[in-house]
N, C-alpha and C. Protein backbone atom coordinates (compact mmCIF):
# COMPACT_ATOMS: atom_id res chain seq x y z
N UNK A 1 15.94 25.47 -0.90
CA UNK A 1 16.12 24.45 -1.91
C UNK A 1 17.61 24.31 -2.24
N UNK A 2 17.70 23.15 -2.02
CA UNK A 2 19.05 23.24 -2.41
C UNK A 2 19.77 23.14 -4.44
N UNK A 3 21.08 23.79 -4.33
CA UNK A 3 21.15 23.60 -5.97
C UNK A 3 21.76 22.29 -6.13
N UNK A 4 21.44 22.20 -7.92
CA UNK A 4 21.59 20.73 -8.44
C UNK A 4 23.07 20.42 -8.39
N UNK A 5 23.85 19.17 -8.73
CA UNK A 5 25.21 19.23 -9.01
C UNK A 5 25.10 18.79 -10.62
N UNK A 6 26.68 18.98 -10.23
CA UNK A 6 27.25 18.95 -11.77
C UNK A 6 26.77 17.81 -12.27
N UNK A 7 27.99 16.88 -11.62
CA UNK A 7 28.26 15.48 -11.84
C UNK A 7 28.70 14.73 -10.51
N UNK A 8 28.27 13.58 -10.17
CA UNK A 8 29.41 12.94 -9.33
C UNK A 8 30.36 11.70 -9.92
N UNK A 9 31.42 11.61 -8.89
CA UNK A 9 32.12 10.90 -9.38
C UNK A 9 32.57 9.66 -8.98
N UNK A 10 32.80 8.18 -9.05
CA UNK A 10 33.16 7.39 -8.55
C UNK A 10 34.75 7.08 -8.48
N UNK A 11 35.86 7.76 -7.90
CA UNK A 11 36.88 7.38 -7.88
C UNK A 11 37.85 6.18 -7.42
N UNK A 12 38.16 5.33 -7.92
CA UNK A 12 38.36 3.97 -7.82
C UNK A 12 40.04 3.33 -7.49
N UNK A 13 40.50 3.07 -6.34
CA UNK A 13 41.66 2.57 -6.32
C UNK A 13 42.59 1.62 -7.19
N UNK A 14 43.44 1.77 -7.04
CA UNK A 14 44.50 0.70 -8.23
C UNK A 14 43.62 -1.18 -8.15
N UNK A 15 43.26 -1.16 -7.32
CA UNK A 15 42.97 -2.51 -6.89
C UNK A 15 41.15 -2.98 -7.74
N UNK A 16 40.81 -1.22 -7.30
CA UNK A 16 39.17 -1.27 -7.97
C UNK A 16 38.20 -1.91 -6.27
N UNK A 17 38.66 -2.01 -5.80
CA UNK A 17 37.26 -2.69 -4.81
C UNK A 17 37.56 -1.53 -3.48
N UNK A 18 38.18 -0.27 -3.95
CA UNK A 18 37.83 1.12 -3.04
C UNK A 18 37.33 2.34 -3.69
N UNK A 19 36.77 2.74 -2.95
CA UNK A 19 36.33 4.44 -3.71
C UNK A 19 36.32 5.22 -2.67
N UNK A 20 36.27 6.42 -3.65
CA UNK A 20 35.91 7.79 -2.79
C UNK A 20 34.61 8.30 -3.89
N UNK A 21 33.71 8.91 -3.41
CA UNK A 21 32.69 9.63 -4.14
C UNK A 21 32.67 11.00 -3.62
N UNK A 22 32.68 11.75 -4.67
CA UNK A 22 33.11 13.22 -4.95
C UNK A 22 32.33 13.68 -5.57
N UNK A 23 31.41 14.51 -5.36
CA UNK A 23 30.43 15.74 -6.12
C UNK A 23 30.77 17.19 -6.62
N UNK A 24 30.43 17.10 -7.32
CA UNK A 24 30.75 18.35 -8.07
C UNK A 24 29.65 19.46 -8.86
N UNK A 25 30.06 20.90 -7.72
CA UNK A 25 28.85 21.64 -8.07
C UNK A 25 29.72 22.95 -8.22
N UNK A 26 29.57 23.70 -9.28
CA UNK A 26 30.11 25.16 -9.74
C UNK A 26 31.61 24.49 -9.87
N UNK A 27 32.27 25.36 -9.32
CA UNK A 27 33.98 25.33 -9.60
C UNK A 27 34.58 24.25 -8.09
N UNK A 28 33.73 23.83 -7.29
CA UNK A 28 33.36 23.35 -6.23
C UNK A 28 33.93 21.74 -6.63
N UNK A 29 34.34 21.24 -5.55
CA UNK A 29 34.45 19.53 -5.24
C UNK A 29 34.21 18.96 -4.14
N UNK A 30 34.13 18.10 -3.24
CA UNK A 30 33.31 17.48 -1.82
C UNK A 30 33.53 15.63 -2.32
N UNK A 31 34.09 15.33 -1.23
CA UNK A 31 34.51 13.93 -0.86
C UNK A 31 32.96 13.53 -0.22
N UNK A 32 32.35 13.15 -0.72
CA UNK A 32 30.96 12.46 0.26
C UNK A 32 30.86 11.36 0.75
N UNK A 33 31.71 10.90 0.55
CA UNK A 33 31.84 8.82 0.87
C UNK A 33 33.15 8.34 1.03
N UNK A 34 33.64 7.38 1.07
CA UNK A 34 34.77 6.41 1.05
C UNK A 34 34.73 5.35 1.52
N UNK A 35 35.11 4.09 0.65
CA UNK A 35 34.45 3.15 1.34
C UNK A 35 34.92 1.55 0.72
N UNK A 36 34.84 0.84 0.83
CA UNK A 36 34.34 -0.44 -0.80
C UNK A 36 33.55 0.02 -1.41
N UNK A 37 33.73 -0.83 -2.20
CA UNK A 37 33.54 -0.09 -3.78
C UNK A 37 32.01 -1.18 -4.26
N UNK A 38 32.18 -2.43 -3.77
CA UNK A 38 31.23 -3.35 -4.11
C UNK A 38 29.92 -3.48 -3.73
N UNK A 39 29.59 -2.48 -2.80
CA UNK A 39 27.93 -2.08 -2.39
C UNK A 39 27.04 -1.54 -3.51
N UNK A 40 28.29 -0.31 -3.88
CA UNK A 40 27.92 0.56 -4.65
C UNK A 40 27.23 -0.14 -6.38
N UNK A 41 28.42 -0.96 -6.42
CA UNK A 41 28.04 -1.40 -8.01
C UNK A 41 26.72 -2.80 -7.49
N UNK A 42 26.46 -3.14 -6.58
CA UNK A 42 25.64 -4.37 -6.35
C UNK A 42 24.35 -3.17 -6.55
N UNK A 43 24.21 -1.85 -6.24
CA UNK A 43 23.04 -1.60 -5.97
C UNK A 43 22.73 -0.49 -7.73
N UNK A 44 24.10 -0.07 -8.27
CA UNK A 44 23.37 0.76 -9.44
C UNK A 44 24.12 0.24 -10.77
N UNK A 45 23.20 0.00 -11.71
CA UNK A 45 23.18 -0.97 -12.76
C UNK A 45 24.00 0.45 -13.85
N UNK A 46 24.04 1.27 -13.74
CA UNK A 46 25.13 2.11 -14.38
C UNK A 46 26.49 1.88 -14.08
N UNK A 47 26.98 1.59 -13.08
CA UNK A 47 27.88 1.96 -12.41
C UNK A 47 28.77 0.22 -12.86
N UNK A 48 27.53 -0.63 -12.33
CA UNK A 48 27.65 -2.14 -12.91
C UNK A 48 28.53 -2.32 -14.36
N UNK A 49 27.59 -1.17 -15.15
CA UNK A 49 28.09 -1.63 -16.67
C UNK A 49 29.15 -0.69 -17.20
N UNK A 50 29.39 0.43 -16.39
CA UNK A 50 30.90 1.40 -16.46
C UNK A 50 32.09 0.72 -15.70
N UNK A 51 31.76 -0.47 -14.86
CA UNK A 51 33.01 -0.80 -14.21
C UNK A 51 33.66 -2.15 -15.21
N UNK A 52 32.57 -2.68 -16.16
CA UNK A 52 33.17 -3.54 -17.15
C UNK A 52 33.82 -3.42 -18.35
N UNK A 53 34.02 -2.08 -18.42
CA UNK A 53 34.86 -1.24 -19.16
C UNK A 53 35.80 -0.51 -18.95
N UNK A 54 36.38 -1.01 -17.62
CA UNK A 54 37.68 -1.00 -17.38
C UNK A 54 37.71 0.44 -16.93
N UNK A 55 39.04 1.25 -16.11
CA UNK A 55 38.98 2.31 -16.00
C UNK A 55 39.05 2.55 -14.54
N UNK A 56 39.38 3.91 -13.88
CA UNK A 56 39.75 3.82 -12.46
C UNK A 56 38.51 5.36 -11.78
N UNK A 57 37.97 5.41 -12.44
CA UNK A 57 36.91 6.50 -12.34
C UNK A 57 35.24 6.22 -13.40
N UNK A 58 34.07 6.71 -12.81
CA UNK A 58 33.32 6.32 -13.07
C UNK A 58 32.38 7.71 -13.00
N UNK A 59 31.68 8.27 -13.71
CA UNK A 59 31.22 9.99 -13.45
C UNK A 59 29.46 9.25 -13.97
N UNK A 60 28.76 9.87 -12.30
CA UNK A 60 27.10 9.75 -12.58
C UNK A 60 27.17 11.41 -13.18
N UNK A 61 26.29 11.58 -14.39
CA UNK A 61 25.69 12.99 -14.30
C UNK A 61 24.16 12.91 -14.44
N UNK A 62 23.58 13.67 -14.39
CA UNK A 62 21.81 13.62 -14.39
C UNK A 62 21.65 13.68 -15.91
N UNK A 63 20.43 13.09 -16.04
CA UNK A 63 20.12 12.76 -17.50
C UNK A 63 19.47 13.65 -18.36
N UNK A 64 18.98 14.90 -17.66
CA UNK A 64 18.59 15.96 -18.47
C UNK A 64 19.16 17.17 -17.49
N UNK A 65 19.19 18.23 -17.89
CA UNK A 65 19.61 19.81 -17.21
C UNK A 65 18.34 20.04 -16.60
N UNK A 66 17.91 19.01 -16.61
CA UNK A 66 16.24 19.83 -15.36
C UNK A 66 16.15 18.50 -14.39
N UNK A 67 17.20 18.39 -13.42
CA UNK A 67 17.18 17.48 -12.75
C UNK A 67 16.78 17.95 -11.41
N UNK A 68 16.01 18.59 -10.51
CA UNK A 68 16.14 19.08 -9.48
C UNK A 68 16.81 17.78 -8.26
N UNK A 69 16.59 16.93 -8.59
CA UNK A 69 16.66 15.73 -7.75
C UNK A 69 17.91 15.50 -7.27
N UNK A 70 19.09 16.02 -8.43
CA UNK A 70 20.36 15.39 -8.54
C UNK A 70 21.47 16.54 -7.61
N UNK A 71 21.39 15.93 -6.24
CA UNK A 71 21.75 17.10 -5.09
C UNK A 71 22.51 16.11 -4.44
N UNK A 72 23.45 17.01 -3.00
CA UNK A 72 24.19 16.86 -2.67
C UNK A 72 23.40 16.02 -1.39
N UNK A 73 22.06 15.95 -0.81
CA UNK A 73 21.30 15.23 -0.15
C UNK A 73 21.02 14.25 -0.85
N UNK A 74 20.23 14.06 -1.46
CA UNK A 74 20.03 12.94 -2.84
C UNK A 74 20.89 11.64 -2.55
N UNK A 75 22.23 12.23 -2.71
CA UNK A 75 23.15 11.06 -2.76
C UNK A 75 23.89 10.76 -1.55
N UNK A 76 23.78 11.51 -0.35
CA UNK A 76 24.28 11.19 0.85
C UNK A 76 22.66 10.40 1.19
N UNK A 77 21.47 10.49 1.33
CA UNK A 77 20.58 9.23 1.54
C UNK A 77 20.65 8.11 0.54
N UNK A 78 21.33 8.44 -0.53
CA UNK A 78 21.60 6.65 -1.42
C UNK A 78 22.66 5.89 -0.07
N UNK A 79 23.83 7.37 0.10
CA UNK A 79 25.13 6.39 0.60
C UNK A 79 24.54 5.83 1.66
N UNK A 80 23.43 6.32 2.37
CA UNK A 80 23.02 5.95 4.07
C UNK A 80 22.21 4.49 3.13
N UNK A 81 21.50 4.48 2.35
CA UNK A 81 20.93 3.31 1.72
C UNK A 81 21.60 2.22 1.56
N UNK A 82 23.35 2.43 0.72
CA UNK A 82 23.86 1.47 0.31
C UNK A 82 24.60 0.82 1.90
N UNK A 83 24.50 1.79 2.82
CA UNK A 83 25.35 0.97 4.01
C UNK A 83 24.27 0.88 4.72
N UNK A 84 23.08 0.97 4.77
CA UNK A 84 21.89 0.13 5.53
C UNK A 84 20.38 0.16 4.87
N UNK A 85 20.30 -0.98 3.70
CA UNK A 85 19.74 -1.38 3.01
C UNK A 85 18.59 -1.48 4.02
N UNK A 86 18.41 -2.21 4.65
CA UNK A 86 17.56 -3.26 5.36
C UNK A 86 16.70 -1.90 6.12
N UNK A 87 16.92 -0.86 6.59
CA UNK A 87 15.90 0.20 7.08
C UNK A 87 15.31 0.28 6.30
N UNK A 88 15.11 0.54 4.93
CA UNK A 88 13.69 0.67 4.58
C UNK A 88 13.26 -0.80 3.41
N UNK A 89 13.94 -1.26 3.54
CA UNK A 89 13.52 -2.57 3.09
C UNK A 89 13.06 -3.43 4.07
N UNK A 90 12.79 -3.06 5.12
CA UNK A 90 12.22 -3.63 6.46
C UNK A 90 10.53 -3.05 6.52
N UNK A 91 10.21 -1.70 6.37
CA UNK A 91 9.50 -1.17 6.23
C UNK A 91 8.69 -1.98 4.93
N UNK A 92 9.25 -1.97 3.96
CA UNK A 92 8.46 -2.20 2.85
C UNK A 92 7.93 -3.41 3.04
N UNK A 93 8.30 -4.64 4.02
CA UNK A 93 8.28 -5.75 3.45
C UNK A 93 6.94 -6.49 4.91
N UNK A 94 7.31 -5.18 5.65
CA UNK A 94 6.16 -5.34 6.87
C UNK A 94 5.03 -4.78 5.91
N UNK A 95 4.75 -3.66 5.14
CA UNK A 95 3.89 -3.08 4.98
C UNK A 95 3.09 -4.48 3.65
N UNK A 96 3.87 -5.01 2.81
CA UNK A 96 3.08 -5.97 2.38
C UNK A 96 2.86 -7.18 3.01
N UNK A 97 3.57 -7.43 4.18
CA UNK A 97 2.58 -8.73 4.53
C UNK A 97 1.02 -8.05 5.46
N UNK A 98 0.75 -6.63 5.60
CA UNK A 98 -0.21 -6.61 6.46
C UNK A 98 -0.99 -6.60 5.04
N UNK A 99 -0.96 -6.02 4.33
CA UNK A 99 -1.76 -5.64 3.49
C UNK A 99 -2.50 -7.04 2.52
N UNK A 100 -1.21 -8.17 2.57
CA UNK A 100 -2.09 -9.40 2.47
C UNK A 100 -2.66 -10.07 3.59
N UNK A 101 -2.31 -9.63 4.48
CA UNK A 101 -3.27 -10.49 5.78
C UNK A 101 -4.21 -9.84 5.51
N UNK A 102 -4.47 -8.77 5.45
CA UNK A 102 -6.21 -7.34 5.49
C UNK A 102 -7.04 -8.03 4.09
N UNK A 103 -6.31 -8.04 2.58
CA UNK A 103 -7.00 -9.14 1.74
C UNK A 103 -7.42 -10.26 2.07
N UNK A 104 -6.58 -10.92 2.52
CA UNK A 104 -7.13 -12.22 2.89
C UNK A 104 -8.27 -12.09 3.83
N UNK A 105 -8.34 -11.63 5.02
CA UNK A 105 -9.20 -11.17 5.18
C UNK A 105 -10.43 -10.83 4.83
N UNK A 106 -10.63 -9.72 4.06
CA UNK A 106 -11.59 -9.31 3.30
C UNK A 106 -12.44 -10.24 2.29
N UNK A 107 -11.38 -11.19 1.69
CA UNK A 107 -11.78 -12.31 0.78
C UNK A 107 -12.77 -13.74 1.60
N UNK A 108 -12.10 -13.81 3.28
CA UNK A 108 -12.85 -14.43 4.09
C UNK A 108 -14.22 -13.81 4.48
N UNK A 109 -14.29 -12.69 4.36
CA UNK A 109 -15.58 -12.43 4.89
C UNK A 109 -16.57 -12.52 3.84
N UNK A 110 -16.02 -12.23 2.41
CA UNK A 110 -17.13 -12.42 1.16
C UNK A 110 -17.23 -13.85 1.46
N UNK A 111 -16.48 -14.58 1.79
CA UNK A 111 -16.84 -16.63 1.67
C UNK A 111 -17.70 -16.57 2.60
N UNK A 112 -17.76 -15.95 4.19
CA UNK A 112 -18.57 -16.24 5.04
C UNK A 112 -19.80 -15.52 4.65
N UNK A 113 -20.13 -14.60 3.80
CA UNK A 113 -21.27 -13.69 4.07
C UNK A 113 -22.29 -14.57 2.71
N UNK A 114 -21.27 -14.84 1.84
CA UNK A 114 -22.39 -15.85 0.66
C UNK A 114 -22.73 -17.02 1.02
N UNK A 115 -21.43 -17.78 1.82
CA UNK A 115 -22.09 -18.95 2.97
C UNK A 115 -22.99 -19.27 3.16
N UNK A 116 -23.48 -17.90 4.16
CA UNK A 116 -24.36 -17.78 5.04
C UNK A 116 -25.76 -17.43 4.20
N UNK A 117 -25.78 -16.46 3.02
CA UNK A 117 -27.04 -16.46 2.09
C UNK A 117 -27.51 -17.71 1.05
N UNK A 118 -26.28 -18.59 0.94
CA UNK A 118 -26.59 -19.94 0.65
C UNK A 118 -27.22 -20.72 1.42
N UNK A 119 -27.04 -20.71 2.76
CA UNK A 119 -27.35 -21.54 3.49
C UNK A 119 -28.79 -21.11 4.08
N UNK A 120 -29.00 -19.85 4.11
CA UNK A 120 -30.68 -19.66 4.15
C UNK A 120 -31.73 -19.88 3.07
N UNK A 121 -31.26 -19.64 1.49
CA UNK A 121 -32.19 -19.84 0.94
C UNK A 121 -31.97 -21.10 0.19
N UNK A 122 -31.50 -22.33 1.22
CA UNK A 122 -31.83 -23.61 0.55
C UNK A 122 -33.23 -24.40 1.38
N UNK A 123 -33.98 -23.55 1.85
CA UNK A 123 -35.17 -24.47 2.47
C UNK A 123 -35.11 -25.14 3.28
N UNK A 124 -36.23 -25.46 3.61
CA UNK A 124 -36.14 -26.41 5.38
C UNK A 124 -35.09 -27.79 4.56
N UNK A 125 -34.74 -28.44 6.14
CA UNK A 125 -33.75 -29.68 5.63
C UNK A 125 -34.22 -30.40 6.90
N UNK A 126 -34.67 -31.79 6.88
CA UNK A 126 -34.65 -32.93 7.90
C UNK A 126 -34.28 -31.87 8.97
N UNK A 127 -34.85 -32.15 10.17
CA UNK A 127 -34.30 -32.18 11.51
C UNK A 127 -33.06 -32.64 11.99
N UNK A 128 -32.84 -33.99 12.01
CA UNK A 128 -31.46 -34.59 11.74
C UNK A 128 -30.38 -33.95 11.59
N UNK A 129 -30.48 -33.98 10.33
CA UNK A 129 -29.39 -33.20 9.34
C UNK A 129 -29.08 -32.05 9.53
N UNK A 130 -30.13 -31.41 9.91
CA UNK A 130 -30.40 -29.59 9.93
C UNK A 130 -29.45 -29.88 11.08
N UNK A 131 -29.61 -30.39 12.27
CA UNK A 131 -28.67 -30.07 13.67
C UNK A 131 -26.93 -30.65 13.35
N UNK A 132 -27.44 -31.67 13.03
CA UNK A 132 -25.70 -31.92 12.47
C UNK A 132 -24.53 -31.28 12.00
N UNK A 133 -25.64 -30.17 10.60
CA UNK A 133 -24.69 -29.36 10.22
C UNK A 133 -24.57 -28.50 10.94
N UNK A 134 -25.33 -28.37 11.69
CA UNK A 134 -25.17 -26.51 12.90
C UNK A 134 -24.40 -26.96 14.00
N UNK A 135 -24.17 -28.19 14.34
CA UNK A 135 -22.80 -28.55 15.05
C UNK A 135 -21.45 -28.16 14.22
N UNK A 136 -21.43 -28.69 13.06
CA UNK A 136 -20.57 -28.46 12.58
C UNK A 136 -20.32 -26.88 12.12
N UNK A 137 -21.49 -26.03 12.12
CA UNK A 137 -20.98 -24.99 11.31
C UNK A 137 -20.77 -24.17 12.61
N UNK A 138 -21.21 -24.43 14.40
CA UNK A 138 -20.36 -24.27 15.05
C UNK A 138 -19.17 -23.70 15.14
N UNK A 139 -18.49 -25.34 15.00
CA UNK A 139 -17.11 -26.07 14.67
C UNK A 139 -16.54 -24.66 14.32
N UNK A 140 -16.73 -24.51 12.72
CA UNK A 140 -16.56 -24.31 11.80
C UNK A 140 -15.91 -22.68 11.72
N UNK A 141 -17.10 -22.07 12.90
CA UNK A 141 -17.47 -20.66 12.71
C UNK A 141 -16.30 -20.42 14.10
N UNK A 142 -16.03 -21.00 15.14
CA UNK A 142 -15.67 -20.99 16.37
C UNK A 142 -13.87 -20.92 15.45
N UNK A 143 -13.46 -21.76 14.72
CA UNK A 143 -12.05 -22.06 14.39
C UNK A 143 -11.49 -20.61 13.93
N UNK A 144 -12.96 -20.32 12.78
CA UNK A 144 -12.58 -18.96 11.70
C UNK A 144 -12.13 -18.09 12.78
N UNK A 145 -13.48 -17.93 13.61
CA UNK A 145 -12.90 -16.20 14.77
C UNK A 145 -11.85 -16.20 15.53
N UNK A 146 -11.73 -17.85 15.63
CA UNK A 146 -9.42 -17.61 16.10
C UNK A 146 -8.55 -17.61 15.22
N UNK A 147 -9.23 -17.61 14.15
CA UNK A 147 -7.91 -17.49 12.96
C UNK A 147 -8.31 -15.65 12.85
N UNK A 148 -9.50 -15.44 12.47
CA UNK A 148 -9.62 -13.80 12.66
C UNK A 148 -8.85 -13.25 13.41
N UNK A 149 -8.88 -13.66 15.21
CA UNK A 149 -8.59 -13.09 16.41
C UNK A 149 -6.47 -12.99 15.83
N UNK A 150 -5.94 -14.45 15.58
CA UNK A 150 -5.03 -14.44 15.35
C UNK A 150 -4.34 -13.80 14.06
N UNK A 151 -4.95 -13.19 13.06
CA UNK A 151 -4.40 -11.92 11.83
C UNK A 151 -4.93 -10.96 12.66
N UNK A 152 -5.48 -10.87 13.54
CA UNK A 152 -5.85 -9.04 13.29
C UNK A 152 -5.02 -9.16 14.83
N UNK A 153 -4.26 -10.26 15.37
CA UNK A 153 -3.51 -9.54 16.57
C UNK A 153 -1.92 -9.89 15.72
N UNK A 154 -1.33 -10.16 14.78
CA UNK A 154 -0.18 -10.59 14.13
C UNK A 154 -0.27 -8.88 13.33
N UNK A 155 -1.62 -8.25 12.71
CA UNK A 155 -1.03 -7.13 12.19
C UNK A 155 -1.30 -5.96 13.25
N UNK A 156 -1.65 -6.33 14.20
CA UNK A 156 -1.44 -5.08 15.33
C UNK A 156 0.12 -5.20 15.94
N UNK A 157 0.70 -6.02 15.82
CA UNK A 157 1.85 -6.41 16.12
C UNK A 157 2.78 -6.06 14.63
N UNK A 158 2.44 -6.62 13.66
CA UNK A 158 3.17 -5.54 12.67
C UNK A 158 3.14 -4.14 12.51
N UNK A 159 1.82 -3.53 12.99
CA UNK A 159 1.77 -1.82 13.25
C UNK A 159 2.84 -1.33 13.94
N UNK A 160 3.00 -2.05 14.99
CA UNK A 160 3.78 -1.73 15.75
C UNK A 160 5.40 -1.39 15.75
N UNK A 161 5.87 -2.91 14.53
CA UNK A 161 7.09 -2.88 13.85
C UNK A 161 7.13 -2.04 12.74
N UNK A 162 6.11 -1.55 12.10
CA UNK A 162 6.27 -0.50 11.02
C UNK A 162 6.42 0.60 11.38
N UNK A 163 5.91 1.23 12.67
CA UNK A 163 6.06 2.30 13.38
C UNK A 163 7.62 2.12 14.00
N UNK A 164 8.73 1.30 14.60
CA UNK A 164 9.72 1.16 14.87
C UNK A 164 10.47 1.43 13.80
N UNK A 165 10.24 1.10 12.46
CA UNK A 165 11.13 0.97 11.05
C UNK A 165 10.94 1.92 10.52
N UNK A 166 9.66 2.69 10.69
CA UNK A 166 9.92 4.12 10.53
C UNK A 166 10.04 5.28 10.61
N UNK A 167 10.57 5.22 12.42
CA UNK A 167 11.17 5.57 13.15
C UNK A 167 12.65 5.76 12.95
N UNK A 168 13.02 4.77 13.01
CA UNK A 168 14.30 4.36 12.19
C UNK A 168 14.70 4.88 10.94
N UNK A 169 13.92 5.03 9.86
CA UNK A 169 13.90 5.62 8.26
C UNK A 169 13.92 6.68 8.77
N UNK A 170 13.17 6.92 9.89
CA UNK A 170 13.53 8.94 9.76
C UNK A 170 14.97 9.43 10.29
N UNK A 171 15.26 8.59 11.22
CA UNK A 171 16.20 8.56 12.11
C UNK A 171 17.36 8.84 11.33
N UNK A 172 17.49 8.41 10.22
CA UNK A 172 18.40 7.67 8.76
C UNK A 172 18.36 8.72 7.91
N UNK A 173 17.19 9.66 7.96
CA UNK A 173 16.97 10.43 6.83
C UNK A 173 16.50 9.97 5.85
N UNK A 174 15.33 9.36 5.86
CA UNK A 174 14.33 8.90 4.85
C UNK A 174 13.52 9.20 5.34
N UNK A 175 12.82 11.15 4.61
CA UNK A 175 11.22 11.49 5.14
C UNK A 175 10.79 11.18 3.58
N UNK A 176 9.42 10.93 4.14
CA UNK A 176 8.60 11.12 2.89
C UNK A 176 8.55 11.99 1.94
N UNK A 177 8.63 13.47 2.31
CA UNK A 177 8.71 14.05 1.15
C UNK A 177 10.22 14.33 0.37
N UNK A 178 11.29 13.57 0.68
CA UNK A 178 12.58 13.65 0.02
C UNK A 178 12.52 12.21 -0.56
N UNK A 179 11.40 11.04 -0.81
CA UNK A 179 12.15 9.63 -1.40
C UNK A 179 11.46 10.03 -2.86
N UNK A 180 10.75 10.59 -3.38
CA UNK A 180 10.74 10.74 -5.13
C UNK A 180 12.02 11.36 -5.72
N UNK A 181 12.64 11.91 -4.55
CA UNK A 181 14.31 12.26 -5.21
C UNK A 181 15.05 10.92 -5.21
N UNK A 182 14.84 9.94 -4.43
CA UNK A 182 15.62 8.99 -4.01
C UNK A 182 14.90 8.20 -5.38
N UNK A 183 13.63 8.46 -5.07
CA UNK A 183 12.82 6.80 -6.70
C UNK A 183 13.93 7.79 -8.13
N UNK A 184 13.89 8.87 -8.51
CA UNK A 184 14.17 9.46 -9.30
C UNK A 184 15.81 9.19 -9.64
N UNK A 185 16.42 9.16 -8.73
CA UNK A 185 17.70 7.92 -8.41
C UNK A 185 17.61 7.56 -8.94
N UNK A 186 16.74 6.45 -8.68
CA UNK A 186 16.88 5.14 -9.10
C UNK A 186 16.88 5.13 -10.46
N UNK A 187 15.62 5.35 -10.94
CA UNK A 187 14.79 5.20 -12.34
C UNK A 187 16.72 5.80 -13.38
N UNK A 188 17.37 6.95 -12.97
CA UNK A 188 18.24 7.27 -13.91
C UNK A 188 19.34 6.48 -13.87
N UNK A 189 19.73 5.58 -12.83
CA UNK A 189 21.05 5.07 -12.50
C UNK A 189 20.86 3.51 -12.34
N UNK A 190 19.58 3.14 -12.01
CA UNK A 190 19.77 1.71 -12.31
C UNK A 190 19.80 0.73 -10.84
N UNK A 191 18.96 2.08 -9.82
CA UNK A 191 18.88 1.60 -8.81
C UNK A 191 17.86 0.42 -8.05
N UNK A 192 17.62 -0.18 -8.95
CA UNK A 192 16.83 -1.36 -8.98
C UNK A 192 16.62 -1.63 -7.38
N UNK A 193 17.24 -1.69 -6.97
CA UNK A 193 17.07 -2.31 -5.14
C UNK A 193 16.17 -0.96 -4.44
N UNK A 194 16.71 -0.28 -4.52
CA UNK A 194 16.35 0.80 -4.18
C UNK A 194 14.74 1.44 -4.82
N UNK A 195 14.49 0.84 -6.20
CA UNK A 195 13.01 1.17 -6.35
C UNK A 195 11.76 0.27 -6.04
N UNK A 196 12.22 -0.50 -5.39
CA UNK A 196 11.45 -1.68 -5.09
C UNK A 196 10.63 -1.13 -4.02
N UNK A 197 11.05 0.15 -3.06
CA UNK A 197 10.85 0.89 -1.87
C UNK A 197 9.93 2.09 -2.77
């Protein structure tokens, strides 16, 4: 396990649109970043409202002394975050469109299955008529199972890209059991982009 830090720090050039980020643990210091400065404040709403108050340094500390979260990993997967957003915001954004194709879905089959118990217990109907509509419900039924055929081969094809993206997230250093340090981030610093994941 690793131990907590102190504080980190946002150190800010004469100009303001460079930094260095520096952690600080025991009597200890560590350069962890360097970079622009404008990723950083686009993604944490602390940092946002310490840079409008002027000043050439900016200090995150954790919000209570029982932070286990607030580590020297912690914030090297924010920095991998703030310089490639889109890895797991790629992930997230495949994982809700399958999950509304699979609803939608599901919502089609309650329409077809009451349909179909409507349509038995309304009693005999003309001959005529009776064939007419069974042409049409044909039609009808023939269109649905290529719209079926076509979501359930669009999210086998998103399986596929979610498995690439998180491939990639691991690749990056985003496992599953280290992102409640990363949500825990967020929630203290204002990482809004970042909890959306």
């Amino acid at each position: 396990m690793e131990a907590p830090l102190d504080h980190a720090l946002f150190q800010l050039t004469p100009t303001r649109t460079r930094c260095d980020l520096v952690i600080f643990y025991g009597a200890k210091s560590e350069k962890l970043a360097s970079g622009l400065f404008q990723p950083f404040v686009s993604h944490l709403k602390s940092v946002k409202d310490e840079i409008s108050r002027g000043g050439y340094s900016i200090t995150l500390r954790p919000p209570t002394q029982m932070a286990p979260w607030f580590t020297k990993s912690t914030f090297q997967r924010f920095v991998r975050f703030v310089s490639t957003p889109a890895v797991l915001e790629r992930f997230v954004s495949i994982e809700k469109e399958i999950l509304q194709i699979e609803s939608s879905v599901q919502l089609e089959e309650g329409v077809v299955s009451a349909n179909q118990s409507t349509r038995k217990s309304t009693g005999s109907l003309e001959k005529r008529g009776e064939l007419e509509e069974a042409g049409d419900v044909v039609k009808n039924e023939n269109s649905k199972v290529c719209l079926r055929r076509l979501l359930e081969t669009r999210v086998a094809l998103l399986r596929k890209q979610q498995a690439m993206a998180y491939a990639r997230g691991l690749v990056a250093g985003f496992e599953i059991y280290n992102m409640d340090d990363l949500i825990s981030f967020s929630d203290a610093f204002g990482a809004s982009r970042l909890r959306v994941i």
